[in-house]
C-alpha atoms as a PDB file:
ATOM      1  CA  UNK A   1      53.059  25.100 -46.914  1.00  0.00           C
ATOM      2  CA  UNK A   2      50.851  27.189 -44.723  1.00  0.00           C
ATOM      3  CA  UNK A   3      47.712  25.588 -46.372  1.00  0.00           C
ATOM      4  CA  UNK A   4      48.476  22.136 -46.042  1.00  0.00           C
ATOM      5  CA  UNK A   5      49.780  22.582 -42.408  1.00  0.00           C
ATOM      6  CA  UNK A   6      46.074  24.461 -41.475  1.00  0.00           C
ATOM      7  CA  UNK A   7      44.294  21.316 -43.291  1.00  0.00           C
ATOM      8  CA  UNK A   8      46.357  19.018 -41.251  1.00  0.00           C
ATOM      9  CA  UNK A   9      45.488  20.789 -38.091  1.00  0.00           C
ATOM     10  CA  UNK A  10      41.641  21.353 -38.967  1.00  0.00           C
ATOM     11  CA  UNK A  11      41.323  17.157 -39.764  1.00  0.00           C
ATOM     12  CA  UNK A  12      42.796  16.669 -36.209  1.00  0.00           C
ATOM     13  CA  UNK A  13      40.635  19.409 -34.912  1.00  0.00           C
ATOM     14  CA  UNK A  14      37.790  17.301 -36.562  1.00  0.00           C
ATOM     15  CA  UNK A  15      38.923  13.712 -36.081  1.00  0.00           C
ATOM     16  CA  UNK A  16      38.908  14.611 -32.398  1.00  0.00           C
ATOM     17  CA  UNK A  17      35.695  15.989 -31.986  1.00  0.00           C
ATOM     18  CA  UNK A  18      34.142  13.034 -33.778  1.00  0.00           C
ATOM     19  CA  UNK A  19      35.827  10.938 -31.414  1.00  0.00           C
ATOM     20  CA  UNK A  20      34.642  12.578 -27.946  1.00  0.00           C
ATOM     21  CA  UNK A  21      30.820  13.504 -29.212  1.00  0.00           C
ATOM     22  CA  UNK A  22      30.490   9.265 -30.122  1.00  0.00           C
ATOM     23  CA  UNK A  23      32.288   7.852 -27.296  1.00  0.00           C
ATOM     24  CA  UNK A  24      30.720   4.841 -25.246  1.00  0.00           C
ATOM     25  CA  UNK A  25      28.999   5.509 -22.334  1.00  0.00           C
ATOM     26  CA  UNK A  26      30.527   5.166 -18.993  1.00  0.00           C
ATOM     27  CA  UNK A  27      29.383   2.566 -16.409  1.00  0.00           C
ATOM     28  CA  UNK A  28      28.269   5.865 -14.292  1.00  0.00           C
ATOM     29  CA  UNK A  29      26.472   7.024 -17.216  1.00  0.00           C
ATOM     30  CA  UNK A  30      24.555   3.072 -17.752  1.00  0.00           C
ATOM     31  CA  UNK A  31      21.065   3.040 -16.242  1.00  0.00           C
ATOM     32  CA  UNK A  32      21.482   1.744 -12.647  1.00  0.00           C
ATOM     33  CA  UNK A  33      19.635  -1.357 -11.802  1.00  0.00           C
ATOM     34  CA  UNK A  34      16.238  -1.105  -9.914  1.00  0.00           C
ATOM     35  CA  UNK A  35      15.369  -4.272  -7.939  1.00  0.00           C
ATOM     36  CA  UNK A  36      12.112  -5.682  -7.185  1.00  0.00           C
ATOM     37  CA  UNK A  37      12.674  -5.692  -3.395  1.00  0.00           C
ATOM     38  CA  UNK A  38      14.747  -6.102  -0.274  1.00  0.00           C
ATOM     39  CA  UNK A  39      15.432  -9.376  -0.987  1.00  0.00           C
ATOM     40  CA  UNK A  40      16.673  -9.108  -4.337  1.00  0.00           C
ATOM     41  CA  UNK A  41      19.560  -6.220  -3.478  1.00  0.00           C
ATOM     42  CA  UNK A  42      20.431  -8.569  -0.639  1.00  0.00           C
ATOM     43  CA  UNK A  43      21.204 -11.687  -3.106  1.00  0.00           C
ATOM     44  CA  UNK A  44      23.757  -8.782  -4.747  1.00  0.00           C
ATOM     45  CA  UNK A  45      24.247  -6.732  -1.697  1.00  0.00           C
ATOM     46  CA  UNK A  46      24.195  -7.901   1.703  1.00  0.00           C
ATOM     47  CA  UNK A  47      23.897  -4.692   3.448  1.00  0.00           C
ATOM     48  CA  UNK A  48      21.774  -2.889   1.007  1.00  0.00           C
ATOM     49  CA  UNK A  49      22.751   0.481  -1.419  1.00  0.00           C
ATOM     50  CA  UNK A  50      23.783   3.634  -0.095  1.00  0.00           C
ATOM     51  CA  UNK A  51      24.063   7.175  -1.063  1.00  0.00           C
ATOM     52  CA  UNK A  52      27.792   7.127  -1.711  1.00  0.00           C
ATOM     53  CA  UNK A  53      28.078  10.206   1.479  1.00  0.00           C
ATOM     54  CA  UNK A  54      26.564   8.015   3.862  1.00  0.00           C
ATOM     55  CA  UNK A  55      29.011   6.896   6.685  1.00  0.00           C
ATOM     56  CA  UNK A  56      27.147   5.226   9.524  1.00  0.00           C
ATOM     57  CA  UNK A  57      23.280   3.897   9.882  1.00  0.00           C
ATOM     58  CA  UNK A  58      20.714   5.969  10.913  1.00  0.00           C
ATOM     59  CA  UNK A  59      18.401   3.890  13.967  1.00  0.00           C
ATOM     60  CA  UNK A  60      15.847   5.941  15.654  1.00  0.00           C
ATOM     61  CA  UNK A  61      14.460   3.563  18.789  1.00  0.00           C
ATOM     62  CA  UNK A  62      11.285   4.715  20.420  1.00  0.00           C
ATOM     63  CA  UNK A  63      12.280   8.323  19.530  1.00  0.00           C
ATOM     64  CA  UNK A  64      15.690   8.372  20.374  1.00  0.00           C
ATOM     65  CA  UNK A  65      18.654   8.597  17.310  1.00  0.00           C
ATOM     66  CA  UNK A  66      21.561   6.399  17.287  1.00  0.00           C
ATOM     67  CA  UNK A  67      24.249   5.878  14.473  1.00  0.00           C
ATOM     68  CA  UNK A  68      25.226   2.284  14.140  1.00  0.00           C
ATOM     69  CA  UNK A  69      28.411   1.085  11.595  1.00  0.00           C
ATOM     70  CA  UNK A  70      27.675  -0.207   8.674  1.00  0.00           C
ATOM     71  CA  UNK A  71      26.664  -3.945   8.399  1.00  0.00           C
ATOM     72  CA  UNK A  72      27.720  -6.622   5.262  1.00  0.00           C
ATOM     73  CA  UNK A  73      28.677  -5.660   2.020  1.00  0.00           C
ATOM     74  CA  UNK A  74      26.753  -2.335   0.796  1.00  0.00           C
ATOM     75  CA  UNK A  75      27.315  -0.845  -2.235  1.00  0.00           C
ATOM     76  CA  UNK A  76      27.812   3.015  -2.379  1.00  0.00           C
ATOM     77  CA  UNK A  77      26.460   4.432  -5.412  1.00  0.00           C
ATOM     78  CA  UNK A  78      24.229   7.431  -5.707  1.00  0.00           C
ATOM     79  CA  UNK A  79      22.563   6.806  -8.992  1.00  0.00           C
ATOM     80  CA  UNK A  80      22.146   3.403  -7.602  1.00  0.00           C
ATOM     81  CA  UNK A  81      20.855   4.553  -4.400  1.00  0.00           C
ATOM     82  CA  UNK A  82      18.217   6.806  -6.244  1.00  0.00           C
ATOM     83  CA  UNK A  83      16.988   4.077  -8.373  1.00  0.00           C
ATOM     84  CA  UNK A  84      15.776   2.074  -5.510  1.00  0.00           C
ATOM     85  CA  UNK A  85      15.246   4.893  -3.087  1.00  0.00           C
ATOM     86  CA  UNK A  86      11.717   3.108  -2.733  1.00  0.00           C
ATOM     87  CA  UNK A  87      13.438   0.696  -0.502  1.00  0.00           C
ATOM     88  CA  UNK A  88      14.873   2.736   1.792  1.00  0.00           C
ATOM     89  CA  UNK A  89      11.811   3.101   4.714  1.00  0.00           C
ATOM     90  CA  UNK A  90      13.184   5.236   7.515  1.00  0.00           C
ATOM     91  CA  UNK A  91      14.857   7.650   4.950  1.00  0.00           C
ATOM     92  CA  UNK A  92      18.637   7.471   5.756  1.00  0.00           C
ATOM     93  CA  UNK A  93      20.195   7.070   3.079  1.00  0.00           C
ATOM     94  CA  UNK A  94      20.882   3.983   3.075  1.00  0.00           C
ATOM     95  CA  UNK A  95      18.285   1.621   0.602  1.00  0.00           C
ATOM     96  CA  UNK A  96      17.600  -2.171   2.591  1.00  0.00           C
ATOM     97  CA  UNK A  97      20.025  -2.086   5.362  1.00  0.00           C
ATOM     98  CA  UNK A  98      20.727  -4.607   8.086  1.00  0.00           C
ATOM     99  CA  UNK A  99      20.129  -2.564  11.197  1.00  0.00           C
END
């Protein structure tokens, strides 16, 4: 009885490792999208792709910092984000925002 209870446990053991080592991959785990330009994340993303820590806009005007709220519809996501980091000029953290 011993036997037969350890090969019953040892397929489980096995079933279940096969299982987690050939799952799908997750939609975090899917290469992020890189656009072509500005324009492009705004026909998806009106107010561009941000790192997803990233609370306000960053605007520095003729040397002097400001933070501004966030404008439209911007999508935080930091694979995203560093896929199309490119895009994002003054270095915020935040890829084609509306300022």
């Amino acid at each position: 009885m011993r036997i037969i209870t350890s090969i019953g446990v040892t397929a489980t053991a096995l079933a279940l490792a096969a299982t987690v080592s050939l799952g799908t991959a997750t939609p975090a785990e899917a290469a992020a999208t890189v656009y072509k330009n500005c324009d492009a994340v705004h026909k998806v993303y009106s107010g561009g792709i941000a790192k997803k820590s990233v609370t306000q806009n960053r605007v520095t005007t003729k040397g002097k910092v400001t933070y501004r709220a966030l404008q439209g519809t911007v999508k935080k996501d930091d694979a995203l984000y560093a896929a199309n980091k490119k895009s994002d000029a003054d270095g915020d953290g935040i890829a084609c925002e509306i300022s």
